[in-house]
Protein backbone atom coordinates (compact mmCIF):
# COMPACT_ATOMS: atom_id res chain seq x y z
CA UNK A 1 0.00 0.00 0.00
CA UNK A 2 0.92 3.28 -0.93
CA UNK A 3 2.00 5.57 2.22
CA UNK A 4 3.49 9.00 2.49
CA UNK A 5 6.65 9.33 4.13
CA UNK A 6 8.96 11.51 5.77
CA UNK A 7 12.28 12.46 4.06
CA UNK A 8 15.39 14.42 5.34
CA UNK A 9 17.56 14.11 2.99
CA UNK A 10 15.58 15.79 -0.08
CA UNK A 11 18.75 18.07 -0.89
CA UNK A 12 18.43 18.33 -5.21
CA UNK A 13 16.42 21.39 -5.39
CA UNK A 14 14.64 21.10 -8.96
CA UNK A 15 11.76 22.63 -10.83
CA UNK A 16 8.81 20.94 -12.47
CA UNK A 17 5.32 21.75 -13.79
CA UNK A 18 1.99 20.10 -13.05
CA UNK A 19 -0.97 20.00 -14.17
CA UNK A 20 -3.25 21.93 -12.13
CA UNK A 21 -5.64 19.21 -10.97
CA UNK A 22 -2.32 17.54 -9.70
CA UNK A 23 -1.44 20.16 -8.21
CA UNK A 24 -4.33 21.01 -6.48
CA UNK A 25 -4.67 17.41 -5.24
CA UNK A 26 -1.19 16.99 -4.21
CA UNK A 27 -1.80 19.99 -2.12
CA UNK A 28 -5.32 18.72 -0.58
CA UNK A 29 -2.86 15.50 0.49
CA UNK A 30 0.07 17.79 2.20
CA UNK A 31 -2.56 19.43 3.89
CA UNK A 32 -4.83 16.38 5.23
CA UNK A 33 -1.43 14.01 6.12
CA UNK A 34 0.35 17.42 7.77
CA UNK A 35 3.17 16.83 5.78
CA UNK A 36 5.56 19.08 3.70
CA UNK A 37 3.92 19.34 -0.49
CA UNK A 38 8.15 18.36 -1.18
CA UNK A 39 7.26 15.37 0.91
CA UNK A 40 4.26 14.21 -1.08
CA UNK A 41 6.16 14.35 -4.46
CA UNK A 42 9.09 12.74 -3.28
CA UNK A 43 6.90 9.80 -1.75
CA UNK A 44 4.88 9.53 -5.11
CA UNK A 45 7.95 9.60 -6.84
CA UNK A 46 9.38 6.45 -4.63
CA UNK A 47 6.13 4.90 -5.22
CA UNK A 48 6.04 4.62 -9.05
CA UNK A 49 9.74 4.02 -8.92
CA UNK A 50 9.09 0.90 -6.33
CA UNK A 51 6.46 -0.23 -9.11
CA UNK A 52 8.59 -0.18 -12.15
CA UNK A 53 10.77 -2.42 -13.19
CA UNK A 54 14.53 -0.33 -13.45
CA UNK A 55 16.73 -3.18 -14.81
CA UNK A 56 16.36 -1.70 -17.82
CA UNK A 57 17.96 2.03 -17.06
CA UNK A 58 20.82 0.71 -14.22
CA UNK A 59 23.36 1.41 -17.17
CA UNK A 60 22.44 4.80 -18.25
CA UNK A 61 24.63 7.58 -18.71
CA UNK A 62 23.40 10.41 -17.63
CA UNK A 63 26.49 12.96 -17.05
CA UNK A 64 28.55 12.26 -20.31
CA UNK A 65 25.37 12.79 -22.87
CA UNK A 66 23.99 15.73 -24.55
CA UNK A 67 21.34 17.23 -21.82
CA UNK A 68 18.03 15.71 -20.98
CA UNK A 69 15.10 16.63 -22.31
CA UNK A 70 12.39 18.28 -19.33
């Protein structure tokens, strides 16, 4: 089950845009679980990543390739 955790060490400060319904709900959830909205995106980030299968990506380069696309 899918729970909303705590984290302290959340030190990569980064920018990203939402959808405004996500937003919106992601906020309701900081709000109702008294928890940080950093906190919720961080644990629903963990959560998909638990759910996927990463095998796949353990070998990508990410520092000597042309930028990512965001």
């Amino acid at each position: 089950m899918f729970e909303i955790s705590k984290y302290k060490k959340s030190n990569v400060k980064i920018s990203i845009r939402l959808p405004e319904n996500m937003n919106e709900m992601l906020k309701k959830i900081a709000k109702k679980e008294n928890m940080s909205f950093n906190n919720v995106i961080v644990s629903c980030i963990q959560n998909s990543l638990d759910e996927m299968e990463l095998d796949k990506y353990k070998n990508v380069d990410i520092y000597n390739d042309k930028e990512l696309k965001v």
